[in-house]
C-alpha atoms as a PDB file:
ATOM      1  CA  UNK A   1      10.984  35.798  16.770  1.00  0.00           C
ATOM      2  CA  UNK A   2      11.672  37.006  12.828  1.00  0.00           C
ATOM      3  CA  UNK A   3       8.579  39.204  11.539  1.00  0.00           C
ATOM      4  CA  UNK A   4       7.650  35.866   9.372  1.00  0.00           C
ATOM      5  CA  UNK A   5       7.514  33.136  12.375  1.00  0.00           C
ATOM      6  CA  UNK A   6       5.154  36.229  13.677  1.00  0.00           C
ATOM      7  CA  UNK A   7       3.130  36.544  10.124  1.00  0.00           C
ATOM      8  CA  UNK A   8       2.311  32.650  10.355  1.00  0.00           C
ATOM      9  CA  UNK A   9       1.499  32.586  13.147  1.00  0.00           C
ATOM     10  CA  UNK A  10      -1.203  35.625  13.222  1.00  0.00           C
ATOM     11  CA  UNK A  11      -2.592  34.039   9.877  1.00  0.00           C
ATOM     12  CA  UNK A  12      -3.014  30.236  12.083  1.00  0.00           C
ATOM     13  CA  UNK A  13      -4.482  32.645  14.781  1.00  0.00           C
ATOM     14  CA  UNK A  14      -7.056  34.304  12.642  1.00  0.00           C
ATOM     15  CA  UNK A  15      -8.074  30.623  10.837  1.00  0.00           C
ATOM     16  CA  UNK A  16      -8.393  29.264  14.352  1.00  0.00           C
ATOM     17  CA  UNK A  17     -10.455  31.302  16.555  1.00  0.00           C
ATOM     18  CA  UNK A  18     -13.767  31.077  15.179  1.00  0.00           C
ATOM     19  CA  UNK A  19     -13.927  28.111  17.884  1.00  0.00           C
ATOM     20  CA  UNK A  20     -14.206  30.445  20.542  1.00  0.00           C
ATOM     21  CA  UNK A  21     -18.235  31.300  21.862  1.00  0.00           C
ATOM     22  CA  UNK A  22     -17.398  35.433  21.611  1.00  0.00           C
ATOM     23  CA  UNK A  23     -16.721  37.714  19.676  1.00  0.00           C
ATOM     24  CA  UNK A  24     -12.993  38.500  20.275  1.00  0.00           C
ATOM     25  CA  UNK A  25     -10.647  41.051  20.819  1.00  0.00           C
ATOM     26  CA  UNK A  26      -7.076  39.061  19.636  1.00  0.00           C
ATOM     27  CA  UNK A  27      -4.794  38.794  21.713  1.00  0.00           C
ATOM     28  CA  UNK A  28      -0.742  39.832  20.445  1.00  0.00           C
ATOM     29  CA  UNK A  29       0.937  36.797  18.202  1.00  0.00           C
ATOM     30  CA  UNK A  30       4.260  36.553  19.130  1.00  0.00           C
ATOM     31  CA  UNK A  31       4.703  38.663  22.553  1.00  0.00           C
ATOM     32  CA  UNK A  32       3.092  39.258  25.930  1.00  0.00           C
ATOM     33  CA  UNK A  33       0.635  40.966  27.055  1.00  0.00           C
ATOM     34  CA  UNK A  34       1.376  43.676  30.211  1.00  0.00           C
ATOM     35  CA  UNK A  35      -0.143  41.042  32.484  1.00  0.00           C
ATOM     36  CA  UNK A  36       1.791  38.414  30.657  1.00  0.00           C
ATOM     37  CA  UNK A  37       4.616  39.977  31.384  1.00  0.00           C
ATOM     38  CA  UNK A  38       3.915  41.432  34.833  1.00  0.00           C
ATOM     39  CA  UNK A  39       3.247  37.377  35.702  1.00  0.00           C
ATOM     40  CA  UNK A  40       6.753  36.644  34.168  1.00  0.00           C
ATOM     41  CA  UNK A  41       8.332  39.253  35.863  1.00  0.00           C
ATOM     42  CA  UNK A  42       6.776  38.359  39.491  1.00  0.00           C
ATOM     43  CA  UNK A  43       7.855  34.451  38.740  1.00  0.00           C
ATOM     44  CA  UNK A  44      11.469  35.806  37.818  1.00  0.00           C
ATOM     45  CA  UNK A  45      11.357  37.296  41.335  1.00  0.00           C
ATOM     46  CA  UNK A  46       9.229  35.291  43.375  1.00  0.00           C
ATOM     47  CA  UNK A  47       9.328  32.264  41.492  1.00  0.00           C
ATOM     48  CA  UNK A  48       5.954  29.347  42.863  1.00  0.00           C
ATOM     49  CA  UNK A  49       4.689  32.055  45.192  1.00  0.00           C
ATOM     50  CA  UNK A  50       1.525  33.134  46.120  1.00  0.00           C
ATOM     51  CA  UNK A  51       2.040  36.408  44.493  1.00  0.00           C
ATOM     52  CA  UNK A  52       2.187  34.823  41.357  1.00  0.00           C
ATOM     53  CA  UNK A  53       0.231  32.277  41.479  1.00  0.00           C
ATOM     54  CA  UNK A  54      -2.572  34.399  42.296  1.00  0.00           C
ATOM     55  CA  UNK A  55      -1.507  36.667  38.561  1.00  0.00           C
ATOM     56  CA  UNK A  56      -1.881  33.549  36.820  1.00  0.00           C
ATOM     57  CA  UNK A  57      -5.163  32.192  38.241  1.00  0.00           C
ATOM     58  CA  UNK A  58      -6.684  36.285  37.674  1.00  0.00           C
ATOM     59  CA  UNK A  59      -4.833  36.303  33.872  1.00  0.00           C
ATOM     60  CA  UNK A  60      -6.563  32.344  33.039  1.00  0.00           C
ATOM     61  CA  UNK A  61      -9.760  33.551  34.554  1.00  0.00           C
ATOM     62  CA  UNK A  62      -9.739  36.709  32.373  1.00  0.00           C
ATOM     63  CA  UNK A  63      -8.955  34.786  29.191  1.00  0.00           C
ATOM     64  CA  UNK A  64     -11.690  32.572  30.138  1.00  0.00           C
ATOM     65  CA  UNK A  65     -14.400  34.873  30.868  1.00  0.00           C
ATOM     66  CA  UNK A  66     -14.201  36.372  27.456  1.00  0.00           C
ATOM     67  CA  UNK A  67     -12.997  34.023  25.460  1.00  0.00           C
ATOM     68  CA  UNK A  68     -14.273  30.713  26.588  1.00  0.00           C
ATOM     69  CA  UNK A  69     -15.062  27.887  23.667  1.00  0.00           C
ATOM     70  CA  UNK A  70     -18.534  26.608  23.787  1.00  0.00           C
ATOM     71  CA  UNK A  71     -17.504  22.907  23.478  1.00  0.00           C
ATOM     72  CA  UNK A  72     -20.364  20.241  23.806  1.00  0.00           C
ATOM     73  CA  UNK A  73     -19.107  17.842  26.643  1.00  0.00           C
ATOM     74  CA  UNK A  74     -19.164  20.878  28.597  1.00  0.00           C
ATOM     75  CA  UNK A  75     -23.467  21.637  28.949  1.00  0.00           C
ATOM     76  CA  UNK A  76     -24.075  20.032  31.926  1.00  0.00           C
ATOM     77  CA  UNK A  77     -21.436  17.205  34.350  1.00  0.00           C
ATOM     78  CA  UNK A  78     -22.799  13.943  32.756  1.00  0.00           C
ATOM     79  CA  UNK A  79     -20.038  11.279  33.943  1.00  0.00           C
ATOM     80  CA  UNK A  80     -20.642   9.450  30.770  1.00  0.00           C
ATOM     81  CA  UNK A  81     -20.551  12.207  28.546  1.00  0.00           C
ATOM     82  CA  UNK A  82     -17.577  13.543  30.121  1.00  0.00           C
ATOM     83  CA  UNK A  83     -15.934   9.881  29.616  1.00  0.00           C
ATOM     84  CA  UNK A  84     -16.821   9.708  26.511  1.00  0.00           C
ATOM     85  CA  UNK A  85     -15.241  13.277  25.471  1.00  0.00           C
ATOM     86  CA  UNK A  86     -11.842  12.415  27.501  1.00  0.00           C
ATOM     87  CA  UNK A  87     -11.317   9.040  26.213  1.00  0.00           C
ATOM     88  CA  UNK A  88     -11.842  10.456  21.974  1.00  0.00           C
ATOM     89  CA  UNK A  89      -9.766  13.545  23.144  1.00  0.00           C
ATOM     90  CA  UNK A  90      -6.930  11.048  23.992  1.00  0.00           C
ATOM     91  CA  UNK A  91      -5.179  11.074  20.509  1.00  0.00           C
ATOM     92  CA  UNK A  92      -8.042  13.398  18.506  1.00  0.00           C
ATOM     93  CA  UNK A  93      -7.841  17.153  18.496  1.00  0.00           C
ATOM     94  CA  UNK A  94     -10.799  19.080  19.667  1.00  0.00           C
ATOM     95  CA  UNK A  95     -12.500  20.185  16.190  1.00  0.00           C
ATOM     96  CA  UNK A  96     -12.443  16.869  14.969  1.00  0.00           C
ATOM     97  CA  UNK A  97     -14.073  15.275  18.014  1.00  0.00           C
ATOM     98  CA  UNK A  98     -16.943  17.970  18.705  1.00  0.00           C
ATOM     99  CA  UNK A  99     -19.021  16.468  15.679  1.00  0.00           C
ATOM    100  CA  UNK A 100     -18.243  12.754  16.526  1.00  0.00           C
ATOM    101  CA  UNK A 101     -18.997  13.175  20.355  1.00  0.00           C
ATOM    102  CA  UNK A 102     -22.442  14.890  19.289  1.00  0.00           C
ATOM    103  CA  UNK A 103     -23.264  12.091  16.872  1.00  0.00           C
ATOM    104  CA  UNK A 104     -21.948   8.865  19.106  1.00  0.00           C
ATOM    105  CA  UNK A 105     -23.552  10.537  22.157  1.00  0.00           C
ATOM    106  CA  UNK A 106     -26.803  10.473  20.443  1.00  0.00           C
ATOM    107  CA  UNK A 107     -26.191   6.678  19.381  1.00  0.00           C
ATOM    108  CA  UNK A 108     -24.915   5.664  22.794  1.00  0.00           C
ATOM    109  CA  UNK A 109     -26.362   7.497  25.411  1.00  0.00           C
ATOM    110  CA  UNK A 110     -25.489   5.732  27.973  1.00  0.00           C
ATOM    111  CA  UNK A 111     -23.329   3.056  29.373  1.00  0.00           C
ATOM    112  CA  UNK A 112     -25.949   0.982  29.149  1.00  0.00           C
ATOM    113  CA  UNK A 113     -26.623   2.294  25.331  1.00  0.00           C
ATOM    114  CA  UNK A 114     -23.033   1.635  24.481  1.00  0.00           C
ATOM    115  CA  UNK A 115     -21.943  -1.296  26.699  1.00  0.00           C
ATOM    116  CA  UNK A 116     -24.910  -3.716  24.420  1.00  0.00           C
ATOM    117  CA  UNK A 117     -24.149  -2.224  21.465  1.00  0.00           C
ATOM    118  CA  UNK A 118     -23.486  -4.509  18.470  1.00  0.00           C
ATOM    119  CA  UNK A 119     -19.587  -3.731  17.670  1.00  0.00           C
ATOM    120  CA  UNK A 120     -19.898  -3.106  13.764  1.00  0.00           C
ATOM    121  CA  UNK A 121     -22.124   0.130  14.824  1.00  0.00           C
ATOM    122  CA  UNK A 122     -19.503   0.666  17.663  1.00  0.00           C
ATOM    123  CA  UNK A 123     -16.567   0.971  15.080  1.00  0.00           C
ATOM    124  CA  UNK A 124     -18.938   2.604  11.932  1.00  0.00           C
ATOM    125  CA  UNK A 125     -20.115   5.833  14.607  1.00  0.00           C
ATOM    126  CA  UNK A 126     -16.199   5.698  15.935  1.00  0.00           C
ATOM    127  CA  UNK A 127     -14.916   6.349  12.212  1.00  0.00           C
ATOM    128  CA  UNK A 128     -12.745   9.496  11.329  1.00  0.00           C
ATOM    129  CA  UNK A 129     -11.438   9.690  14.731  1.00  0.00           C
ATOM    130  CA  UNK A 130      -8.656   7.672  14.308  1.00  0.00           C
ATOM    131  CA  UNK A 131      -7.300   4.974  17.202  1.00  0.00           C
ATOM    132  CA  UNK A 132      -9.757   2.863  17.332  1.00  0.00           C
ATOM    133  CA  UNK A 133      -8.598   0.276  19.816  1.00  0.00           C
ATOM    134  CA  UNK A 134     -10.167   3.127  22.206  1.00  0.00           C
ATOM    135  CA  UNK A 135     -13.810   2.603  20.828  1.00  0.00           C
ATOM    136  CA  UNK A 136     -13.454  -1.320  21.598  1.00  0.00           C
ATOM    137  CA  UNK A 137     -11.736   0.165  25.158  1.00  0.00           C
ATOM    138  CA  UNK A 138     -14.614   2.381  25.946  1.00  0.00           C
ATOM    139  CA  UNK A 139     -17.287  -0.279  25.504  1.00  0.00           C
ATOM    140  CA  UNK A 140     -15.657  -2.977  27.514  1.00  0.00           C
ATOM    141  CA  UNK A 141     -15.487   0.131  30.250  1.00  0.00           C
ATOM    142  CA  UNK A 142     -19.054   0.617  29.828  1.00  0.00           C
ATOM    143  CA  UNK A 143     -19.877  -3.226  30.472  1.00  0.00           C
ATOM    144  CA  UNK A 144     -17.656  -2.499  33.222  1.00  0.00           C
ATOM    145  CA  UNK A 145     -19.398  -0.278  34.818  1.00  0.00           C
ATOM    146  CA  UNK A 146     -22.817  -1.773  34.062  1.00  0.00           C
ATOM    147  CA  UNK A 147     -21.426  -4.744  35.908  1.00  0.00           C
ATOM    148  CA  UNK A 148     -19.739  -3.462  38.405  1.00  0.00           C
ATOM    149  CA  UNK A 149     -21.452   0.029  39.337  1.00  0.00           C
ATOM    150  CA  UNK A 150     -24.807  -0.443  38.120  1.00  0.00           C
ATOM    151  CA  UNK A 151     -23.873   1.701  35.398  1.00  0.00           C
ATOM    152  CA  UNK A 152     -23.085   4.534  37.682  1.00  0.00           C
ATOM    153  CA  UNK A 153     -19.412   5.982  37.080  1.00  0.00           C
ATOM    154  CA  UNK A 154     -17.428   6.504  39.943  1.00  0.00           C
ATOM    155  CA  UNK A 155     -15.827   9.309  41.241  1.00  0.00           C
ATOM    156  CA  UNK A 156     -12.474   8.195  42.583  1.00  0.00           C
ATOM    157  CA  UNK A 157      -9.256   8.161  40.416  1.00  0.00           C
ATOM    158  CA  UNK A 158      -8.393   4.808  41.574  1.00  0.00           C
ATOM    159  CA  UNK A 159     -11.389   3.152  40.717  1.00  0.00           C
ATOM    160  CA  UNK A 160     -11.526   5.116  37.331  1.00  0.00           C
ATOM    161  CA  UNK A 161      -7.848   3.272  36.518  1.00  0.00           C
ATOM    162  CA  UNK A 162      -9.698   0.377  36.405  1.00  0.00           C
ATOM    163  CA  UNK A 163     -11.662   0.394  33.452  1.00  0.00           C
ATOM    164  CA  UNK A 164      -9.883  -0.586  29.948  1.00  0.00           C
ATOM    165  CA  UNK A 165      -7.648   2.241  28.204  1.00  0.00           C
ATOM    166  CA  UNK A 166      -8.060   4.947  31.220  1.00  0.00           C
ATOM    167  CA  UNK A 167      -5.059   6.033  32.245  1.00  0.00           C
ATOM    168  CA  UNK A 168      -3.684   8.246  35.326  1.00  0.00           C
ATOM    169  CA  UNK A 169      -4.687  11.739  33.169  1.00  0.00           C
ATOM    170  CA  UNK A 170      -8.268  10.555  31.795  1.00  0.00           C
ATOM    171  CA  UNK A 171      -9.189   9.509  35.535  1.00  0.00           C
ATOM    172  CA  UNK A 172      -8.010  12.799  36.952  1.00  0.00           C
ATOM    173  CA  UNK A 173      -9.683  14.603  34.177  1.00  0.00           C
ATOM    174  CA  UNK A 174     -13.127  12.554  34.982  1.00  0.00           C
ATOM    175  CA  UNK A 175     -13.166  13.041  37.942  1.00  0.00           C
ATOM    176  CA  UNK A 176     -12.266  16.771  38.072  1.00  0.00           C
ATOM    177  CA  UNK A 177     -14.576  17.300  35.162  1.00  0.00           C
ATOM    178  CA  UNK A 178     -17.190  15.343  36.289  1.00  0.00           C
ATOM    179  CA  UNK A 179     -17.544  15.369  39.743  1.00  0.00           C
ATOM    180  CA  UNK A 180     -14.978  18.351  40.297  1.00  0.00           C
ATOM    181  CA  UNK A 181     -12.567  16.794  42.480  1.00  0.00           C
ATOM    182  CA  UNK A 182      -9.730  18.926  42.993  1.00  0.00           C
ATOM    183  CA  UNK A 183      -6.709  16.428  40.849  1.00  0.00           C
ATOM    184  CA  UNK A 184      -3.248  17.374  39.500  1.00  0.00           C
ATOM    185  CA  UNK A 185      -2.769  16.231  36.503  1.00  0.00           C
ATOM    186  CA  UNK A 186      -0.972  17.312  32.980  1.00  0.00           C
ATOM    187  CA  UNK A 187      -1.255  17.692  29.248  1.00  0.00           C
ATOM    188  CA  UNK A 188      -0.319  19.865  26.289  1.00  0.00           C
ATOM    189  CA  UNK A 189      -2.219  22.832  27.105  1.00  0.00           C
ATOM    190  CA  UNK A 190      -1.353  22.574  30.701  1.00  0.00           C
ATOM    191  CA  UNK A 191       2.194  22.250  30.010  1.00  0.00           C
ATOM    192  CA  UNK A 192       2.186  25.205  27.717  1.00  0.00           C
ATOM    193  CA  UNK A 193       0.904  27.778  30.197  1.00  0.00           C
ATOM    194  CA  UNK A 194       3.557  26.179  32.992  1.00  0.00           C
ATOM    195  CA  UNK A 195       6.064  26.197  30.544  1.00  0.00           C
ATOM    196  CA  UNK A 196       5.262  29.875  29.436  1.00  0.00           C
ATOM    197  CA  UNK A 197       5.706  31.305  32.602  1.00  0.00           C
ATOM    198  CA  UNK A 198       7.396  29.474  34.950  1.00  0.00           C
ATOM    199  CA  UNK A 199      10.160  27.668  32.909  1.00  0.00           C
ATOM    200  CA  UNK A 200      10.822  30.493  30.539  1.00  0.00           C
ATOM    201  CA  UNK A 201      13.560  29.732  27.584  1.00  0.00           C
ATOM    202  CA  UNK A 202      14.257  26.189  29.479  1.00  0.00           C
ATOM    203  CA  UNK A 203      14.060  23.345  27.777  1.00  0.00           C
ATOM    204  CA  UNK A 204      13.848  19.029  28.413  1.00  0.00           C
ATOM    205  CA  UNK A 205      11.348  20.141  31.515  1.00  0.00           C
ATOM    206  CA  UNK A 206      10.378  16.988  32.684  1.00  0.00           C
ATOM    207  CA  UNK A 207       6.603  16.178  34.139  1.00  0.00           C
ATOM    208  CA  UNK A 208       8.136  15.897  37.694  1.00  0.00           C
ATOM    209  CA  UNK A 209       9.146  19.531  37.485  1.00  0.00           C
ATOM    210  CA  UNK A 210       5.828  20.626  36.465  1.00  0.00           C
ATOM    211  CA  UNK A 211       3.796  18.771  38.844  1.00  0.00           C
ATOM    212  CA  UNK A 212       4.490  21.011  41.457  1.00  0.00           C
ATOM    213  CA  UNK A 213       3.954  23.801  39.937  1.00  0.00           C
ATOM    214  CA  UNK A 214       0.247  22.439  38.822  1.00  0.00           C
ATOM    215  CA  UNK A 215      -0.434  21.318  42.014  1.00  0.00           C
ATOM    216  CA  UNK A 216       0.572  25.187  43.469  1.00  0.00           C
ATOM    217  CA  UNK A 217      -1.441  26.863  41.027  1.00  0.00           C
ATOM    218  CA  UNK A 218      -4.838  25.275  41.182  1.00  0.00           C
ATOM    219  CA  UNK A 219      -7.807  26.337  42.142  1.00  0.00           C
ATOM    220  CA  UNK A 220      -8.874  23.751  44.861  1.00  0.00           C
ATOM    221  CA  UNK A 221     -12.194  25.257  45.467  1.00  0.00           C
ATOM    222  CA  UNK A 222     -13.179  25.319  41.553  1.00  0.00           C
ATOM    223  CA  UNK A 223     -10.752  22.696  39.558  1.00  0.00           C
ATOM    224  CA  UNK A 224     -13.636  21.841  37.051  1.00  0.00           C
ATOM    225  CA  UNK A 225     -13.465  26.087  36.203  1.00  0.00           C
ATOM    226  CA  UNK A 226      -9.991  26.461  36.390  1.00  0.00           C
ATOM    227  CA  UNK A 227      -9.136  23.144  34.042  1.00  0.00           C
ATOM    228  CA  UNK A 228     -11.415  24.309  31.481  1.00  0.00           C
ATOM    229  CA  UNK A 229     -10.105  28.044  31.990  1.00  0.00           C
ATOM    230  CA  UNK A 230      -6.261  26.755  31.579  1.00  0.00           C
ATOM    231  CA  UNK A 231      -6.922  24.471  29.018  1.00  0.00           C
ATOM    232  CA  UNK A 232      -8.871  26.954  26.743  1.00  0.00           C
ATOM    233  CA  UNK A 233      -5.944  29.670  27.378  1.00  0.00           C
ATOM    234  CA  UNK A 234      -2.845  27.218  27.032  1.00  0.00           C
ATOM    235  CA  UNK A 235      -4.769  26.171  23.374  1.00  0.00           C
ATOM    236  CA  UNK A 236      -4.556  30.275  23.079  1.00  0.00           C
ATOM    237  CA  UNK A 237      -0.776  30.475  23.664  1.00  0.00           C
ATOM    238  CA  UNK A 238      -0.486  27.899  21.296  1.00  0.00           C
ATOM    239  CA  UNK A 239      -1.832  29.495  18.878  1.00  0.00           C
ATOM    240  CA  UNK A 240       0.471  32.561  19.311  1.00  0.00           C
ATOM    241  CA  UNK A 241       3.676  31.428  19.938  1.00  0.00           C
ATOM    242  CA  UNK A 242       5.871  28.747  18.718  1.00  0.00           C
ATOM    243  CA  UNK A 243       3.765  26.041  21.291  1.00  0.00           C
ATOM    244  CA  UNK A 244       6.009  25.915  24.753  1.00  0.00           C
ATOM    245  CA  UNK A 245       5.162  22.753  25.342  1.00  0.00           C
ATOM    246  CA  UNK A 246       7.913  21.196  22.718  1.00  0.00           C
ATOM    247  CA  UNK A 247      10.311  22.068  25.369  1.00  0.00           C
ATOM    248  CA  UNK A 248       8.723  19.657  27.571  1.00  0.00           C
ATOM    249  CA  UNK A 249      11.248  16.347  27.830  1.00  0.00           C
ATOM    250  CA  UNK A 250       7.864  14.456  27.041  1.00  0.00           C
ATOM    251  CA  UNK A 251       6.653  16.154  23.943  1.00  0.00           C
ATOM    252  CA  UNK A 252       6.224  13.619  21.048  1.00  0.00           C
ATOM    253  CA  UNK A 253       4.954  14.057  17.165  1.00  0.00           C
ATOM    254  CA  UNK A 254       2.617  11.927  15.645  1.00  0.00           C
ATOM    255  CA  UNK A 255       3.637   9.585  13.674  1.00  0.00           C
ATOM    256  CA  UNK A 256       2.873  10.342   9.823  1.00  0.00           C
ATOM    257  CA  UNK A 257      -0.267   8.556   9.208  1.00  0.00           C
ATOM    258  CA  UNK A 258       0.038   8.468   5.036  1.00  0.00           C
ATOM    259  CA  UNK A 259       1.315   4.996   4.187  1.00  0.00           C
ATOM    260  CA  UNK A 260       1.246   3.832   8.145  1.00  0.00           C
ATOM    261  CA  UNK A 261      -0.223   0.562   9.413  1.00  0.00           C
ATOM    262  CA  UNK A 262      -2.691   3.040  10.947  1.00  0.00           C
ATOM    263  CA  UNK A 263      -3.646   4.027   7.572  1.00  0.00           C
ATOM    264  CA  UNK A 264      -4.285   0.413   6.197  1.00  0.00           C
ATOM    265  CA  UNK A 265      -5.921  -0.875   9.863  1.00  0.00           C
ATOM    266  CA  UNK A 266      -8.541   1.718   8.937  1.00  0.00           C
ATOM    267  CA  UNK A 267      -9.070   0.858   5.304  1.00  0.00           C
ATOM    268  CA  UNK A 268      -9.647  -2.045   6.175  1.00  0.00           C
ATOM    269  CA  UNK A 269     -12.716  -1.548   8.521  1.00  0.00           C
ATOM    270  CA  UNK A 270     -14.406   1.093   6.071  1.00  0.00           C
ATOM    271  CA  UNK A 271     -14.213  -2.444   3.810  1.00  0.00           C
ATOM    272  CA  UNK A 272     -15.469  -4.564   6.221  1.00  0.00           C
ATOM    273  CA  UNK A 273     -18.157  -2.379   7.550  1.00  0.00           C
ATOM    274  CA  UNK A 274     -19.346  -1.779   3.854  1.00  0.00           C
ATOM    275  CA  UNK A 275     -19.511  -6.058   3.337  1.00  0.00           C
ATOM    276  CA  UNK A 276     -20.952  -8.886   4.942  1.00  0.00           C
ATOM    277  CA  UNK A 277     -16.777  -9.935   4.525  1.00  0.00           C
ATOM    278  CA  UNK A 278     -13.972 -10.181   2.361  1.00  0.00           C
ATOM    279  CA  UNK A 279     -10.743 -12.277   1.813  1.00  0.00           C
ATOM    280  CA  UNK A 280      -7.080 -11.461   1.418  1.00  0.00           C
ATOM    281  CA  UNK A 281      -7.346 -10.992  -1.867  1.00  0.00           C
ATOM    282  CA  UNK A 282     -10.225  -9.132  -2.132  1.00  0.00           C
ATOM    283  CA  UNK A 283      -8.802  -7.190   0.493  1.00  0.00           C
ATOM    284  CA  UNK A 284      -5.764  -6.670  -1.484  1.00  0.00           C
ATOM    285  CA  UNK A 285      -7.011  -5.821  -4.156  1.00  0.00           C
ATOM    286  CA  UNK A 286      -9.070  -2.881  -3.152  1.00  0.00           C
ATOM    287  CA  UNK A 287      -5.983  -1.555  -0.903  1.00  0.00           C
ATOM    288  CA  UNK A 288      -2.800  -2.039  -2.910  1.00  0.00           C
ATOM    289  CA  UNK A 289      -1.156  -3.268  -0.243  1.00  0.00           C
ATOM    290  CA  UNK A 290       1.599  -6.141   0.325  1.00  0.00           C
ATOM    291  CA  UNK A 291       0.737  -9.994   1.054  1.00  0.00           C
ATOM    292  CA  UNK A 292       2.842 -10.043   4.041  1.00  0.00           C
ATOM    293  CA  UNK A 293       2.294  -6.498   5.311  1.00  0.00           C
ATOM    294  CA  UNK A 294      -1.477  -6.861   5.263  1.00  0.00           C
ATOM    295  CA  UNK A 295      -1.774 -10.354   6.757  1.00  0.00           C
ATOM    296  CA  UNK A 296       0.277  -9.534   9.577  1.00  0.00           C
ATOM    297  CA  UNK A 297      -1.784  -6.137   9.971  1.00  0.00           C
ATOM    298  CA  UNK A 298      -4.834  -8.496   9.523  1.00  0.00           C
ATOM    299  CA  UNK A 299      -3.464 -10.450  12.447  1.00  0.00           C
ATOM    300  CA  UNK A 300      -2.788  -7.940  14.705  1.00  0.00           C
ATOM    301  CA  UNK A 301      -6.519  -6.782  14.245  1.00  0.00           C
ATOM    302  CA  UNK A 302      -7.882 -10.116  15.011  1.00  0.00           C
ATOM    303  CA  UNK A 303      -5.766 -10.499  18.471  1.00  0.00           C
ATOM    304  CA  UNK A 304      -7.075  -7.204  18.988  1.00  0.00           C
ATOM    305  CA  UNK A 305     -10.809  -8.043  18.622  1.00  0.00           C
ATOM    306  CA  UNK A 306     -11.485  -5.912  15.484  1.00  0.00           C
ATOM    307  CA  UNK A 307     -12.211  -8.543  13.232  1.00  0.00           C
ATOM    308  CA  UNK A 308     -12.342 -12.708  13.216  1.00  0.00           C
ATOM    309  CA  UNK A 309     -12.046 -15.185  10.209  1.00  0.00           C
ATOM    310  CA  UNK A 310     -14.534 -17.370   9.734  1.00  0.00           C
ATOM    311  CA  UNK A 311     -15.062 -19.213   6.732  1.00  0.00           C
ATOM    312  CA  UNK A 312     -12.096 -18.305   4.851  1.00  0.00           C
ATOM    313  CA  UNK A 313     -13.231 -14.406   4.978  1.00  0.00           C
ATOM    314  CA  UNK A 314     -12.427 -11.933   7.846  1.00  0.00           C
ATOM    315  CA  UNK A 315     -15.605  -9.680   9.473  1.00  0.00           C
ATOM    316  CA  UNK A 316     -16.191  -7.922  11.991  1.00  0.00           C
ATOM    317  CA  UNK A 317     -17.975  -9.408  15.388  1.00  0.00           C
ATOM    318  CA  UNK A 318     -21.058  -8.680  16.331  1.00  0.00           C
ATOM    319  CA  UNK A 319     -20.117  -8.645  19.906  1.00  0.00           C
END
């Protein structure tokens, strides 16, 4: 790594770890600790073995008992609050969400809260986190559970698949997090502290590949600990070196949000949320946007349940 890759990346480190509960003693940008490299080492000649696997559990553990970020979704093992925190974390990173989870847990409570909740305050409390199918996702999961569980979340993966925009990860992570079921599952920070360590200077690792490796190196008897623990120190490595994980085969970048259909889907809800509704033109007018381009965006928004036409203007539902 050249002396300026390191420079940048001490001067992201320094902006970024006010996030972290303690004060902290930083660790190197740009090269391994001893134990870091006393885990590599073992891995190099051991490779998944218990010798290992036992460094890695004592270096996350470490990290974590020092360093550990005081996040809100984490006072207490509130299903809801937990499903509420994976399902904004989805496509949202982590200091954007903290104030949003506060503020929509305080308007939505619970899935009862939520589930009756009149959609324009759904989609006004859900603003500046982006995606917002998932706020229209996580109230019909809410009804769902009302309906079907007496509001009571449950605590089995399969069940958890179930429910509108939860996926194989978000059910794990529920379910871990929540009820702290021991589940194997993966994301960025995961992947960079597998990555790290036990595919070294490999690259195109596929999620097969690392599955094992998770499944070998968790800590059955306290996966809601050790989740937390890895995630907080793969967000660390991150931070200090160029982040592993983009030599997973299933890393992908965002697509640039600036002139997207993203962009304009949003626009157009601040407009509607602000008015009792608007028409194409007046809709055009305010966002500068093509005919075409913004009636087939308009479209797509109304097959998605954001907004309806009635009248000759488009709102948003109440319901």
């Amino acid at each position: 790594m050249s002396s300026s890759q390191t420079e940048q990346l001490q001067a992201a480190y320094l902006k970024a770890v006010p996030d972290c509960k303690h004060e902290m003693q930083l660790w190197p940008v740009g090269k391994d600790t001893p134990a870091e490299l006393e885990l590599k080492r073992s891995v190099g000649e051991q490779g998944v073995a218990d010798g290992p696997v036992k460094l890695l559990q004592q270096l996350v553990y470490s990290y974590y008992a020092e360093h550990r970020r005081d996040l809100p979704w984490r006072d207490g093992t509130d299903p809801y609050r937990v499903l509420v925190s994976e399902v904004m974390l989805q496509q949202t990173q982590v200091d954007r969400v903290i104030p949003k989870f506060t503020a929509f847990i305080q308007q939505f409570s619970d899935p009862q809260t939520l589930a009756g909740a009149p959609v324009p305050d759904l989609l006004a409390a859900w603003q500046g986190l982006g995606y917002n199918r998932r706020a229209l996702n996580l109230q019909r999961a809410a009804r769902m559970i009302v309906e079907q569980w007496d509001g009571s979340i449950p605590d089995d993966p399969v069940l958890l698949q179930q429910l509108p925009g939860i996926g194989p990860y978000t059910a794990g992570a529920v379910a871990c997090f929540a009820f702290n079921r021991p589940q194997i599952f993966l994301e960025t920070n995961i992947r960079a502290v597998l990555l790290h360590f036990f595919f070294a200077d490999q690259e195109g690792i596929t999620d097969k590949q690392l599955l094992p490796v998770a499944t070998a190196v968790l800590d059955q008897a306290n996966p809601r600990d050790w989740y937390n623990a890895l995630m907080d120190y793969g967000s660390d490595l991150k931070r200090r070196f160029p982040n592993p994980s983009r030599r997973s085969r299933h890393h992908t970048v965002q697509s640039r949000f600036e002139g997207s259909d993203r962009q304009i889907r949003g626009a157009v809800l601040r407009l509607l949320l602000g008015s009792s509704g608007m028409t194409v033109r007046a809709m055009q007018k305010e966002l500068d946007v093509e005919t075409e381009r913004l009636a087939r965006i308009l479209e797509g928004m109304v097959k998605d349940g954001f907004v309806q036409k009635t009248g000759g203007k488009f709102i948003i539902p109440s319901t």
